[in-house]
PDB file of N, CA and C in Angstrom:
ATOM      1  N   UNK A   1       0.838  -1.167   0.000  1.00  0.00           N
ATOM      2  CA  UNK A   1       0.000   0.000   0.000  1.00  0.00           C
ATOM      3  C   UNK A   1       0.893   1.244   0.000  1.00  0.00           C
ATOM      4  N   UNK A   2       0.429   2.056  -1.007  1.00  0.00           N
ATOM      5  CA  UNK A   2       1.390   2.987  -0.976  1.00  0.00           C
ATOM      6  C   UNK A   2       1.054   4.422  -0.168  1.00  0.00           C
ATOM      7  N   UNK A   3       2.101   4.820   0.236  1.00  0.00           N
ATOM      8  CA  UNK A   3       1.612   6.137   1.423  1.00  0.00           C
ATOM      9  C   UNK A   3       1.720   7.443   0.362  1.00  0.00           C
ATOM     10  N   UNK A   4       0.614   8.299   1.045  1.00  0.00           N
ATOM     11  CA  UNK A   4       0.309   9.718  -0.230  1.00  0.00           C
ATOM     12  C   UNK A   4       1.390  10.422   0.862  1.00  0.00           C
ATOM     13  N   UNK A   5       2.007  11.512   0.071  1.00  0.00           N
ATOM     14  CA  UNK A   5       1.948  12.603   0.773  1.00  0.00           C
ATOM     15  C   UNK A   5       0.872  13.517   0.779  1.00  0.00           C
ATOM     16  N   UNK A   6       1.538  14.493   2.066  1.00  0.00           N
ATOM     17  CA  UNK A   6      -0.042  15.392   1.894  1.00  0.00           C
ATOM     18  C   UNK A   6       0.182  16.532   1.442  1.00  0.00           C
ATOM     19  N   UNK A   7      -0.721  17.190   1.250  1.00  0.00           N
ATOM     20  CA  UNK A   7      -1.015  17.987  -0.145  1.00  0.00           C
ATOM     21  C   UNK A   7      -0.175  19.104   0.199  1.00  0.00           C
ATOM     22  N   UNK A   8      -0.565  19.658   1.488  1.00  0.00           N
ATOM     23  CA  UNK A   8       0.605  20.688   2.278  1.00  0.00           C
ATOM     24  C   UNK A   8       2.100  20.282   1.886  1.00  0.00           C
ATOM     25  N   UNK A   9       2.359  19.348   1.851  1.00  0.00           N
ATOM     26  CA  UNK A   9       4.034  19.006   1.885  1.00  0.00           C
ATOM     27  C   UNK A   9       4.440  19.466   0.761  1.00  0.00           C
ATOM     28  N   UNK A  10       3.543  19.315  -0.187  1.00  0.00           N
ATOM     29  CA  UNK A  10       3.743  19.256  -1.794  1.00  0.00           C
ATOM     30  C   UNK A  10       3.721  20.664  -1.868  1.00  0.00           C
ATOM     31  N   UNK A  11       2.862  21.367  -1.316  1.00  0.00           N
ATOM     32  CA  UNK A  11       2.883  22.700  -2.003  1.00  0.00           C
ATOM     33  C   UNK A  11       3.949  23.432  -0.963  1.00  0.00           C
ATOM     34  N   UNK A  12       4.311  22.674   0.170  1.00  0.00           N
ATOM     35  CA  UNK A  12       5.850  23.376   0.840  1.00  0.00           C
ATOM     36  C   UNK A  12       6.693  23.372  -0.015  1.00  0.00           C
ATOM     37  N   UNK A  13       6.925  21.565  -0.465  1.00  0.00           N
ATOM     38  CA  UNK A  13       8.287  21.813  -1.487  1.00  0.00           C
ATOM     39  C   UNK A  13       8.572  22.447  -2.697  1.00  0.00           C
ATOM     40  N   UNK A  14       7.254  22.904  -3.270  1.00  0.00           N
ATOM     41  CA  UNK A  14       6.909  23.820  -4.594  1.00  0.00           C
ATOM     42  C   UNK A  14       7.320  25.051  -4.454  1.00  0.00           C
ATOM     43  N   UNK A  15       6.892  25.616  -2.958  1.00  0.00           N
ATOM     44  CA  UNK A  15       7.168  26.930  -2.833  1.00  0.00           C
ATOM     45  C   UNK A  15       8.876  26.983  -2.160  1.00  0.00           C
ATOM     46  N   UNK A  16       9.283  25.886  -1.966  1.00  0.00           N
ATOM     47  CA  UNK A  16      10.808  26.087  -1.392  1.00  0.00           C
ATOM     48  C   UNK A  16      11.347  26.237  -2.497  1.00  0.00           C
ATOM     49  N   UNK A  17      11.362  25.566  -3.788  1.00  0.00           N
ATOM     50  CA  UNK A  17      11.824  25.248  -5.702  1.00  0.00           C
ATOM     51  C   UNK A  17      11.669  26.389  -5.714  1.00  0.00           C
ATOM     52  N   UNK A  18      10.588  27.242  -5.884  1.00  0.00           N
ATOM     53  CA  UNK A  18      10.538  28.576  -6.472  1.00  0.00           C
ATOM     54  C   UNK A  18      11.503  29.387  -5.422  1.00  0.00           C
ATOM     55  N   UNK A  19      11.198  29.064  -4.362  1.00  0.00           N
ATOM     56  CA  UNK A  19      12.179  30.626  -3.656  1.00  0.00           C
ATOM     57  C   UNK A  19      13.780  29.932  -4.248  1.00  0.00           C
ATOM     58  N   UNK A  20      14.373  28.680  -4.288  1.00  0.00           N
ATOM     59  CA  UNK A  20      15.887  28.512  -4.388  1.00  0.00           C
ATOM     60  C   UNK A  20      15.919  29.037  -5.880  1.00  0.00           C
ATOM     61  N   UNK A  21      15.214  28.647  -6.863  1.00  0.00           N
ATOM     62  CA  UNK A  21      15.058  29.129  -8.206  1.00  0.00           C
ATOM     63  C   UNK A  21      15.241  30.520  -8.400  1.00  0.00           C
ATOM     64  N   UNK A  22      14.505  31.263  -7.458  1.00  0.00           N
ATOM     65  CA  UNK A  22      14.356  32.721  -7.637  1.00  0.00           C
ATOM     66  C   UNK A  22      15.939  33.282  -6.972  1.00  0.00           C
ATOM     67  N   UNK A  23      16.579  32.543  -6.109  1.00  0.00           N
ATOM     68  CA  UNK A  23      17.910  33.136  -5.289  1.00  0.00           C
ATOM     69  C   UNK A  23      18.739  32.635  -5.750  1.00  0.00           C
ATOM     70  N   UNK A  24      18.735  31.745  -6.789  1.00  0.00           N
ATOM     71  CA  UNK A  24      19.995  31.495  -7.531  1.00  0.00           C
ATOM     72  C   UNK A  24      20.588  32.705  -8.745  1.00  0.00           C
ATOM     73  N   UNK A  25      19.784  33.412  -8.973  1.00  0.00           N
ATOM     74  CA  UNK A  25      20.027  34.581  -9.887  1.00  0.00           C
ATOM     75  C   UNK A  25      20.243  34.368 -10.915  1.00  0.00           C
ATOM     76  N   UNK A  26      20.240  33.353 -11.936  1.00  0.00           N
ATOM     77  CA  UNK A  26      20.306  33.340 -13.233  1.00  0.00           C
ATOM     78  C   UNK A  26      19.436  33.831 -13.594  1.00  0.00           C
ATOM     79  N   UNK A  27      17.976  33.730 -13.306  1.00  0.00           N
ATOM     80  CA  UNK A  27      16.493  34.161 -14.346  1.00  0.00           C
ATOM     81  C   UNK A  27      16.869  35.475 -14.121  1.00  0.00           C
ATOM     82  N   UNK A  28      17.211  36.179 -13.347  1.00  0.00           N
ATOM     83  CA  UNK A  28      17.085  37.625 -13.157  1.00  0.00           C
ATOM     84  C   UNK A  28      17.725  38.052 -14.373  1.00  0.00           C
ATOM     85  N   UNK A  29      18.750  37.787 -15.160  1.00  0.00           N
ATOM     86  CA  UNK A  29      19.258  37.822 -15.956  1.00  0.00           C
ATOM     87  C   UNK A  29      18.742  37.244 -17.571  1.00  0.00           C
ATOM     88  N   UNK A  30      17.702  36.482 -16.983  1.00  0.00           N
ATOM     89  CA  UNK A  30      16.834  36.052 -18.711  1.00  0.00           C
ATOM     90  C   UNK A  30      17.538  34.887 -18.715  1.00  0.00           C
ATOM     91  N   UNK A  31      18.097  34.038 -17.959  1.00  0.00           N
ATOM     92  CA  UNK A  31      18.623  32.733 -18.192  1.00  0.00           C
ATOM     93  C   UNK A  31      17.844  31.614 -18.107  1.00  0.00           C
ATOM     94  N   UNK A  32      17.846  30.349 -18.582  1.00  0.00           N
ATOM     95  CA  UNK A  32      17.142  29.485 -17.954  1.00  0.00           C
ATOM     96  C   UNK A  32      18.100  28.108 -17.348  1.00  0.00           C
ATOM     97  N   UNK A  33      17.370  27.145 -16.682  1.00  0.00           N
ATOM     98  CA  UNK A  33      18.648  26.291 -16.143  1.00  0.00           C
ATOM     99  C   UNK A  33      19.474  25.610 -17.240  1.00  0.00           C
ATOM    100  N   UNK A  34      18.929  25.145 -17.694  1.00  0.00           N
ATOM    101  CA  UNK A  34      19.950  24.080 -19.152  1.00  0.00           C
ATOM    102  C   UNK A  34      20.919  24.964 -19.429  1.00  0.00           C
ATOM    103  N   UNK A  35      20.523  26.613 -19.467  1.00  0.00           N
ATOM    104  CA  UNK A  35      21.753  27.536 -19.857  1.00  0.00           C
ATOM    105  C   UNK A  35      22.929  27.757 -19.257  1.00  0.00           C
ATOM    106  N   UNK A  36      22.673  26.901 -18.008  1.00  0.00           N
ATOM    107  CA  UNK A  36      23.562  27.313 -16.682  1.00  0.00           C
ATOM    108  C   UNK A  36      24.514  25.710 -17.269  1.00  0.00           C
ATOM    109  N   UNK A  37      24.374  24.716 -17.094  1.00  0.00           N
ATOM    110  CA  UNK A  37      25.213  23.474 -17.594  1.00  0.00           C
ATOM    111  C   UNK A  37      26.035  23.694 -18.299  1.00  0.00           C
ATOM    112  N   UNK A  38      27.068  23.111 -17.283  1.00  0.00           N
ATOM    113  CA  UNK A  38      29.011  23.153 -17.772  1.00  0.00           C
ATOM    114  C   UNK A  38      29.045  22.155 -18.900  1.00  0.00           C
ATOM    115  N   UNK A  39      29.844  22.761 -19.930  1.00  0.00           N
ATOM    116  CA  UNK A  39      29.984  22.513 -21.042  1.00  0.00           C
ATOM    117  C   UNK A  39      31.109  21.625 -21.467  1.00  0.00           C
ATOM    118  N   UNK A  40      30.534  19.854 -21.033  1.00  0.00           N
ATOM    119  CA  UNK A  40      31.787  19.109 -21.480  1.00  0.00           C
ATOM    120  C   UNK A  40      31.649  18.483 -22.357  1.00  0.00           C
ATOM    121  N   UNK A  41      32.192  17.450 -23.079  1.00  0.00           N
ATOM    122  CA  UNK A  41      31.753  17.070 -24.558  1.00  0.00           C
ATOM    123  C   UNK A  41      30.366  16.128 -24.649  1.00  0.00           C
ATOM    124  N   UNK A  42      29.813  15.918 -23.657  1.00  0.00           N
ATOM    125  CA  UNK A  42      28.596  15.527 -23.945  1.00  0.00           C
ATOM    126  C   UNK A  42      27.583  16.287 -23.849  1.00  0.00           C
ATOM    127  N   UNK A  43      27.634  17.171 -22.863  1.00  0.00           N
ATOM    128  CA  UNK A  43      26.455  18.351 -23.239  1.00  0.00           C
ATOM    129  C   UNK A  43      26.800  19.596 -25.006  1.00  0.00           C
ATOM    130  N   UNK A  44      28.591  19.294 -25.122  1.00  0.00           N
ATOM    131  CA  UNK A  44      28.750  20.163 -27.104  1.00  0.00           C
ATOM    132  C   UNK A  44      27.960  19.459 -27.499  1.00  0.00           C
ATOM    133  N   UNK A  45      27.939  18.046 -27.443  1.00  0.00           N
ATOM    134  CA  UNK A  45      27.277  17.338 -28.883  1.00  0.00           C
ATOM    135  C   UNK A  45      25.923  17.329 -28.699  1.00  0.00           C
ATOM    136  N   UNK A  46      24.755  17.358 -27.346  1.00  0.00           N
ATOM    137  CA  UNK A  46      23.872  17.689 -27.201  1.00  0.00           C
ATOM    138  C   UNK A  46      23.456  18.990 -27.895  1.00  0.00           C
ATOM    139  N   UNK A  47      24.281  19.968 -27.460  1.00  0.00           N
ATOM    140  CA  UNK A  47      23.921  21.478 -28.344  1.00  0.00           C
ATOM    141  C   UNK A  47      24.092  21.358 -30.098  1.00  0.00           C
ATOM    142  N   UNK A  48      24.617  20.371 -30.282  1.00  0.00           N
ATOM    143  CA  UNK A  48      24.955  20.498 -31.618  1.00  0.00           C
ATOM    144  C   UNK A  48      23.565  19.734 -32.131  1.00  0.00           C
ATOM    145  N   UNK A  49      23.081  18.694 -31.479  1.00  0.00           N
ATOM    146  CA  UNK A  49      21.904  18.312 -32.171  1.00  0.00           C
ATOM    147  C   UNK A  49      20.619  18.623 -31.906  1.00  0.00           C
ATOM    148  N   UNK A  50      21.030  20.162 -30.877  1.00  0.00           N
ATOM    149  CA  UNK A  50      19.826  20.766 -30.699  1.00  0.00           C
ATOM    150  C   UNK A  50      18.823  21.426 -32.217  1.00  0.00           C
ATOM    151  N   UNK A  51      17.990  21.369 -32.385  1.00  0.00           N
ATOM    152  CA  UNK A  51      17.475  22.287 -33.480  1.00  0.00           C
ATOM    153  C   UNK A  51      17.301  23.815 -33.456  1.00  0.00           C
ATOM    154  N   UNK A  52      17.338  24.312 -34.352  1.00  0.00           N
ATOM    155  CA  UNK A  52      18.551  25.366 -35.122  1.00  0.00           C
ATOM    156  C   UNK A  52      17.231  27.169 -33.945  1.00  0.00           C
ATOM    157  N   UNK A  53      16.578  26.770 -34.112  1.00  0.00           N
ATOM    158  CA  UNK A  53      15.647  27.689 -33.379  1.00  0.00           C
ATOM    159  C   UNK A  53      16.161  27.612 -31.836  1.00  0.00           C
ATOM    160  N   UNK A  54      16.247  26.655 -31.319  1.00  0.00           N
ATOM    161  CA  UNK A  54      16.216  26.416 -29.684  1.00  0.00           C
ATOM    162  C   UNK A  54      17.897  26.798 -29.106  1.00  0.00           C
ATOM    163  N   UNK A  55      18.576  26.632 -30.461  1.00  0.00           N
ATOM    164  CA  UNK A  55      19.866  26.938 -30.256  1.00  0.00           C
ATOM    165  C   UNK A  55      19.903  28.420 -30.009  1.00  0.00           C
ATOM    166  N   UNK A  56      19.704  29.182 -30.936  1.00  0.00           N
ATOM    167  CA  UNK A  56      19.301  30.466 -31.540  1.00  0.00           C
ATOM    168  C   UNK A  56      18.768  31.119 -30.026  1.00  0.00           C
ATOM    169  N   UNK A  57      18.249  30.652 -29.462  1.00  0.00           N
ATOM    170  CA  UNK A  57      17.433  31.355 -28.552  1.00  0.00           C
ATOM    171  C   UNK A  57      18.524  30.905 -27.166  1.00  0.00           C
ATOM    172  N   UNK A  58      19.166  30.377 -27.031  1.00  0.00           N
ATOM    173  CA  UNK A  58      20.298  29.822 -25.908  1.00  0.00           C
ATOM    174  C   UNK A  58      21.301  31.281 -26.008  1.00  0.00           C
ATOM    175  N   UNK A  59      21.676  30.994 -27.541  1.00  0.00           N
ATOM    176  CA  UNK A  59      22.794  32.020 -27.687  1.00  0.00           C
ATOM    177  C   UNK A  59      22.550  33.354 -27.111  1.00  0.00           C
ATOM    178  N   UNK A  60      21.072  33.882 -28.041  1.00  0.00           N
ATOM    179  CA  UNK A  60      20.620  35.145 -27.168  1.00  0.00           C
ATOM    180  C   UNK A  60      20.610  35.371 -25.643  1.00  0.00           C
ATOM    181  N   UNK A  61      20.094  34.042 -25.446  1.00  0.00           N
ATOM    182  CA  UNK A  61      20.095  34.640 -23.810  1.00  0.00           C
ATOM    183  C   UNK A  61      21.131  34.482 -22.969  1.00  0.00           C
ATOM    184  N   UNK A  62      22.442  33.561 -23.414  1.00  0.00           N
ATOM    185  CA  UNK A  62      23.412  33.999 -23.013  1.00  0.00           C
ATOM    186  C   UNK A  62      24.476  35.128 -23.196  1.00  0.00           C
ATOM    187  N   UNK A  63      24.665  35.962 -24.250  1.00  0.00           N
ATOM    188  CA  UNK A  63      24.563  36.976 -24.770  1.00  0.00           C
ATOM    189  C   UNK A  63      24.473  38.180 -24.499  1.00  0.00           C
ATOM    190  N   UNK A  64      22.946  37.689 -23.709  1.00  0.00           N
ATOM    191  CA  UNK A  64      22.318  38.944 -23.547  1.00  0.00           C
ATOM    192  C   UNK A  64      22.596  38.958 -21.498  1.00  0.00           C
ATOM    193  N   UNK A  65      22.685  38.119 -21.554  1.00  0.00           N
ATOM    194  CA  UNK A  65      23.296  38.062 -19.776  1.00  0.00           C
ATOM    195  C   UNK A  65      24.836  37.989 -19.840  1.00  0.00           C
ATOM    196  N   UNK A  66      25.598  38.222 -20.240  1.00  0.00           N
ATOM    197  CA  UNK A  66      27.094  38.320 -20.444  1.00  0.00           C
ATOM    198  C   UNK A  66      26.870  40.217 -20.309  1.00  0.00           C
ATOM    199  N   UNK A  67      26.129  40.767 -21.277  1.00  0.00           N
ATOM    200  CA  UNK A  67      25.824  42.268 -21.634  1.00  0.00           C
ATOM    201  C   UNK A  67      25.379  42.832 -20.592  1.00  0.00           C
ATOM    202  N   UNK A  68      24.511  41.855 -19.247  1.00  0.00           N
ATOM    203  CA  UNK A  68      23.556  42.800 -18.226  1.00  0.00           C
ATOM    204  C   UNK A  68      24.923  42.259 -17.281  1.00  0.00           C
ATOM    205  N   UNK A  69      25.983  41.448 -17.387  1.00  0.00           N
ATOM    206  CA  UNK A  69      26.551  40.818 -15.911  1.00  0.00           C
ATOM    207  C   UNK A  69      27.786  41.937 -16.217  1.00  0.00           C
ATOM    208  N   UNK A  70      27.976  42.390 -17.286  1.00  0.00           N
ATOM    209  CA  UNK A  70      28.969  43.265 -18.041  1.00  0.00           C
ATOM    210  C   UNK A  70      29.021  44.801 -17.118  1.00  0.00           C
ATOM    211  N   UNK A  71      27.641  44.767 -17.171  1.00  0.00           N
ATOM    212  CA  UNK A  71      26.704  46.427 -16.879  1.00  0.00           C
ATOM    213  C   UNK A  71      26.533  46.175 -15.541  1.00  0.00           C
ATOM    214  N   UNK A  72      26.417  45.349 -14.895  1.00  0.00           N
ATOM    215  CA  UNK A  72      26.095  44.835 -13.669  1.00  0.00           C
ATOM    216  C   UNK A  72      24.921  45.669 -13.423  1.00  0.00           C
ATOM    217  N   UNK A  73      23.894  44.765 -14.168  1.00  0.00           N
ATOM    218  CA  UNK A  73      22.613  45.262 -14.048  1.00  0.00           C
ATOM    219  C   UNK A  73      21.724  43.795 -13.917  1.00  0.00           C
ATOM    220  N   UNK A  74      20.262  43.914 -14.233  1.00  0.00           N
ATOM    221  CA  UNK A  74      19.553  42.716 -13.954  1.00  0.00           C
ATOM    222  C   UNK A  74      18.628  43.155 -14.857  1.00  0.00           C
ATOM    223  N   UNK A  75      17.678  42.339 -15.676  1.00  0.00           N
ATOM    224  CA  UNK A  75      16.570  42.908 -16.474  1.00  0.00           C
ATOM    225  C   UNK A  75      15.097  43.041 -15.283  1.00  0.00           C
ATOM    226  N   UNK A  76      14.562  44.228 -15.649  1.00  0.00           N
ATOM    227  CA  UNK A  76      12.969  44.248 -14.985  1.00  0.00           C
ATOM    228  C   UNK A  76      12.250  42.964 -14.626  1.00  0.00           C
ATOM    229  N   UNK A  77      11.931  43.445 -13.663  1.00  0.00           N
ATOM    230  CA  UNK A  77      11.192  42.084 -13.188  1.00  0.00           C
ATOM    231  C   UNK A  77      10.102  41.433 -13.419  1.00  0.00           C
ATOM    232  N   UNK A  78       9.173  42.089 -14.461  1.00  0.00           N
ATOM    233  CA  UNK A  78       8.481  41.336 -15.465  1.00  0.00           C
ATOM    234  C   UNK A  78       9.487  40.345 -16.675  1.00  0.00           C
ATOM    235  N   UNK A  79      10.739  41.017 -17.228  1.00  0.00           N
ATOM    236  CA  UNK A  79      11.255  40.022 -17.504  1.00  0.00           C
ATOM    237  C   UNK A  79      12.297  39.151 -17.340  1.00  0.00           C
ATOM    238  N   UNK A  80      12.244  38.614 -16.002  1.00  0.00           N
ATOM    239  CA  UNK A  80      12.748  37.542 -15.467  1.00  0.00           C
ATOM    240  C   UNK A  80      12.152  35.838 -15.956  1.00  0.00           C
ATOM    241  N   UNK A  81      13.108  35.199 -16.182  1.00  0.00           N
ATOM    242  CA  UNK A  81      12.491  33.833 -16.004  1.00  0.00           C
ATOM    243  C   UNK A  81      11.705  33.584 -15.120  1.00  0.00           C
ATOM    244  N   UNK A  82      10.698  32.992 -15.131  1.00  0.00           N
ATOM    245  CA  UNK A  82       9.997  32.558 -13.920  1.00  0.00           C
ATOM    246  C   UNK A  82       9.753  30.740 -13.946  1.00  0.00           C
ATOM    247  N   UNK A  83       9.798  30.578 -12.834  1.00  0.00           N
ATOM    248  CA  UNK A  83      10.088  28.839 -12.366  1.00  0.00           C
ATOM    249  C   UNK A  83       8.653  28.164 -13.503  1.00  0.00           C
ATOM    250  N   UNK A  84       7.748  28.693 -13.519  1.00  0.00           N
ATOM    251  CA  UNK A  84       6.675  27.833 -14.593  1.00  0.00           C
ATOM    252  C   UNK A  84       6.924  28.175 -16.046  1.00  0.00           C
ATOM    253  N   UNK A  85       8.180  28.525 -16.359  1.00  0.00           N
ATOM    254  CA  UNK A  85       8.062  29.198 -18.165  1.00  0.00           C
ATOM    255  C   UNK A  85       9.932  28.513 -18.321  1.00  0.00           C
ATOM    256  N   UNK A  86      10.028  27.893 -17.295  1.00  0.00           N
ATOM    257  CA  UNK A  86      11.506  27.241 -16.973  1.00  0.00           C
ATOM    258  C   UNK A  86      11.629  25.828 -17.768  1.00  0.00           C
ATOM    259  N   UNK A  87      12.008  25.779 -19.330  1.00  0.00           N
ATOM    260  CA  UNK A  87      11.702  24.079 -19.581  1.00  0.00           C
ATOM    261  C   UNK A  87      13.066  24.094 -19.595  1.00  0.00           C
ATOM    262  N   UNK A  88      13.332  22.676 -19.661  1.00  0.00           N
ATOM    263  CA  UNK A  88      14.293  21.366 -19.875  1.00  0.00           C
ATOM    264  C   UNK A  88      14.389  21.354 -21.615  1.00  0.00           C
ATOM    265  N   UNK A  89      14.793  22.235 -21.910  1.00  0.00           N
ATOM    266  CA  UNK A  89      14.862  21.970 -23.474  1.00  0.00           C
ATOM    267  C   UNK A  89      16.242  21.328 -23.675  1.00  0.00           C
ATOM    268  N   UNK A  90      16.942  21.134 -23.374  1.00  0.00           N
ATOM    269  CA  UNK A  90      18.361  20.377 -23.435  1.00  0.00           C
ATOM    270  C   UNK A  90      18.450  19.010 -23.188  1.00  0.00           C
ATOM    271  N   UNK A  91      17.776  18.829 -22.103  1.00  0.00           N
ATOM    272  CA  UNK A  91      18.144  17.467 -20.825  1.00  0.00           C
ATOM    273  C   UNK A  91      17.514  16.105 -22.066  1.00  0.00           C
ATOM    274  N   UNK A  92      16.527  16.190 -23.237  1.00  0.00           N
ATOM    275  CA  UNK A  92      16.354  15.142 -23.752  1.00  0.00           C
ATOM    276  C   UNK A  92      17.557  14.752 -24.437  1.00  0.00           C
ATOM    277  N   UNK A  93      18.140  15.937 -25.214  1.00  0.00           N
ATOM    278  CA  UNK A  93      18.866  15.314 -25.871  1.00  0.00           C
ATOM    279  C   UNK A  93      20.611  14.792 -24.989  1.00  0.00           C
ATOM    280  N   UNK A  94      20.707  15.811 -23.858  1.00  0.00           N
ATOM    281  CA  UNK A  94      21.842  15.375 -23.226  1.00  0.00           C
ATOM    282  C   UNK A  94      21.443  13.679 -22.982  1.00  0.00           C
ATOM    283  N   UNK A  95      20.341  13.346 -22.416  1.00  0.00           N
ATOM    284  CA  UNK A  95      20.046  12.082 -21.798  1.00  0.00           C
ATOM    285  C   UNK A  95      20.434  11.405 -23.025  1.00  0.00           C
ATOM    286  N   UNK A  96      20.054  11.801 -24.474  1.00  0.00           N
ATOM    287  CA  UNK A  96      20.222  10.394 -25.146  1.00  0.00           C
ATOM    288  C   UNK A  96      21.839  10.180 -25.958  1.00  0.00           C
ATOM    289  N   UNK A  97      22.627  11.695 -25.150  1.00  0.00           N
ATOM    290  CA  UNK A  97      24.154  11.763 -26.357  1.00  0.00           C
ATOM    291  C   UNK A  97      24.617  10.774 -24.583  1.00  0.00           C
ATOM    292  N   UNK A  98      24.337  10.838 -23.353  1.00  0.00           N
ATOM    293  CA  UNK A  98      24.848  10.004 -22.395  1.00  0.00           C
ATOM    294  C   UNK A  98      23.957   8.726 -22.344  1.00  0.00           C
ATOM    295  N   UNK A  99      23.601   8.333 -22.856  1.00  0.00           N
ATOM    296  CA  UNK A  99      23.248   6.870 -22.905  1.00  0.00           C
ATOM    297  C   UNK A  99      23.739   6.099 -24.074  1.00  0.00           C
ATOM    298  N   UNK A 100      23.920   7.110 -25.359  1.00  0.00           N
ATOM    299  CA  UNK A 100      24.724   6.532 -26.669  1.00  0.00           C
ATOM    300  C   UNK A 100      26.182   6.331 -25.843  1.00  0.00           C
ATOM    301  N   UNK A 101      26.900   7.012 -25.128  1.00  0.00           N
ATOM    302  CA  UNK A 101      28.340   7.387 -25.104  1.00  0.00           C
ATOM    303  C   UNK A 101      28.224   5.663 -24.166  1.00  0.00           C
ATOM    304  N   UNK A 102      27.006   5.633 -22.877  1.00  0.00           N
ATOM    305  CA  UNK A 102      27.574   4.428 -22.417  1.00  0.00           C
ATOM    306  C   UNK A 102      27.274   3.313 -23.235  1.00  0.00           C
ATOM    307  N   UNK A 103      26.488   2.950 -24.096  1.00  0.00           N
ATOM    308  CA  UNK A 103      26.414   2.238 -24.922  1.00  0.00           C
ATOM    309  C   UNK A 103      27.780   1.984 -25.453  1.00  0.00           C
ATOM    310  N   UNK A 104      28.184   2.885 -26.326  1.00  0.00           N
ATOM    311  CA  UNK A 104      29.346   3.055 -26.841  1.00  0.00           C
ATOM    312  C   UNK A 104      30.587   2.231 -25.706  1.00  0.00           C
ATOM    313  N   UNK A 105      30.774   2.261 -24.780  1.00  0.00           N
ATOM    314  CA  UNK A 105      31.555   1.824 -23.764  1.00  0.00           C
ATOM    315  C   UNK A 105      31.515   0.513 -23.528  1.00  0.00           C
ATOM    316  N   UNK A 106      30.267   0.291 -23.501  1.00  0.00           N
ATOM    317  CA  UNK A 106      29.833  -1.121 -22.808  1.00  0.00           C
ATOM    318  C   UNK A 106      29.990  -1.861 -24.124  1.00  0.00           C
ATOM    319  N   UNK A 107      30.205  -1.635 -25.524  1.00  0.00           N
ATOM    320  CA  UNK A 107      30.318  -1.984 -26.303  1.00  0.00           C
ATOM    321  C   UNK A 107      31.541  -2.393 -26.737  1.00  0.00           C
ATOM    322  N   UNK A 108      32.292  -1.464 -26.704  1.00  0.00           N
ATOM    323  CA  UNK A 108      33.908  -1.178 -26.728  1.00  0.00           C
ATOM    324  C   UNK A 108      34.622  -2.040 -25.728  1.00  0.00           C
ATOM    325  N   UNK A 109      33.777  -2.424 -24.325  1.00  0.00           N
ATOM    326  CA  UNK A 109      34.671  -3.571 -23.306  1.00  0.00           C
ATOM    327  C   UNK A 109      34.545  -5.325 -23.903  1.00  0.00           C
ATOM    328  N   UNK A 110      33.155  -5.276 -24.731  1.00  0.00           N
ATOM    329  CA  UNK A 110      33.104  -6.818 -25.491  1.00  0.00           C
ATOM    330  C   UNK A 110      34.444  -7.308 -26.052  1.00  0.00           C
TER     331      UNK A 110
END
């Protein structure tokens, strides 16, 4: 039998996500998280088979937060990232260039 949590807990830990989200300071800057991920050769080749729009829009907003961290400024606070407009546009394809690479490995020890 499986135990629920209760509904309170859930909306504690929702509202704890948003406040660490909001005090990490990237969105203040127009960033989103995938933008924040250190860049080793499995997240290049992820970006490389990102499609050509989603890329496009990475560049800008890193770019454009290099220009406000430059100025040491922050953009208005209407346009900040906010934790519900926050996707994972990266993490599919990182997941599948790190599951090819262990493939690749486990292949390579036969």
């Amino acid at each position: 039998m499986a135990v629920r949590a209760p509904v309170a807990t859930s909306r504690l830990m929702l509202g704890f996500r948003k406040w660490f989200y909001n005090l990490s300071g990237f969105n203040k800057v127009g960033l989103m998280r995938d933008d924040t991920i250190y860049e080793d050769s499995d997240v290049k080749e992820a970006l490389r088979r990102l499609p050509e729009n989603l890329y496009n829009d990475r560049i800008f907003r890193i770019k454009r937060a290099l220009d406000l961290s430059m100025k040491q400024q922050v953009l208005p606070k209407e346009q900040w990232t906010k934790y519900e407009e926050d996707i994972n546009y990266l993490s599919p394809y990182l997941d599948e260039v790190i599951r090819e690479r262990k493939e690749r490995e486990e292949w390579m020890k036969k």
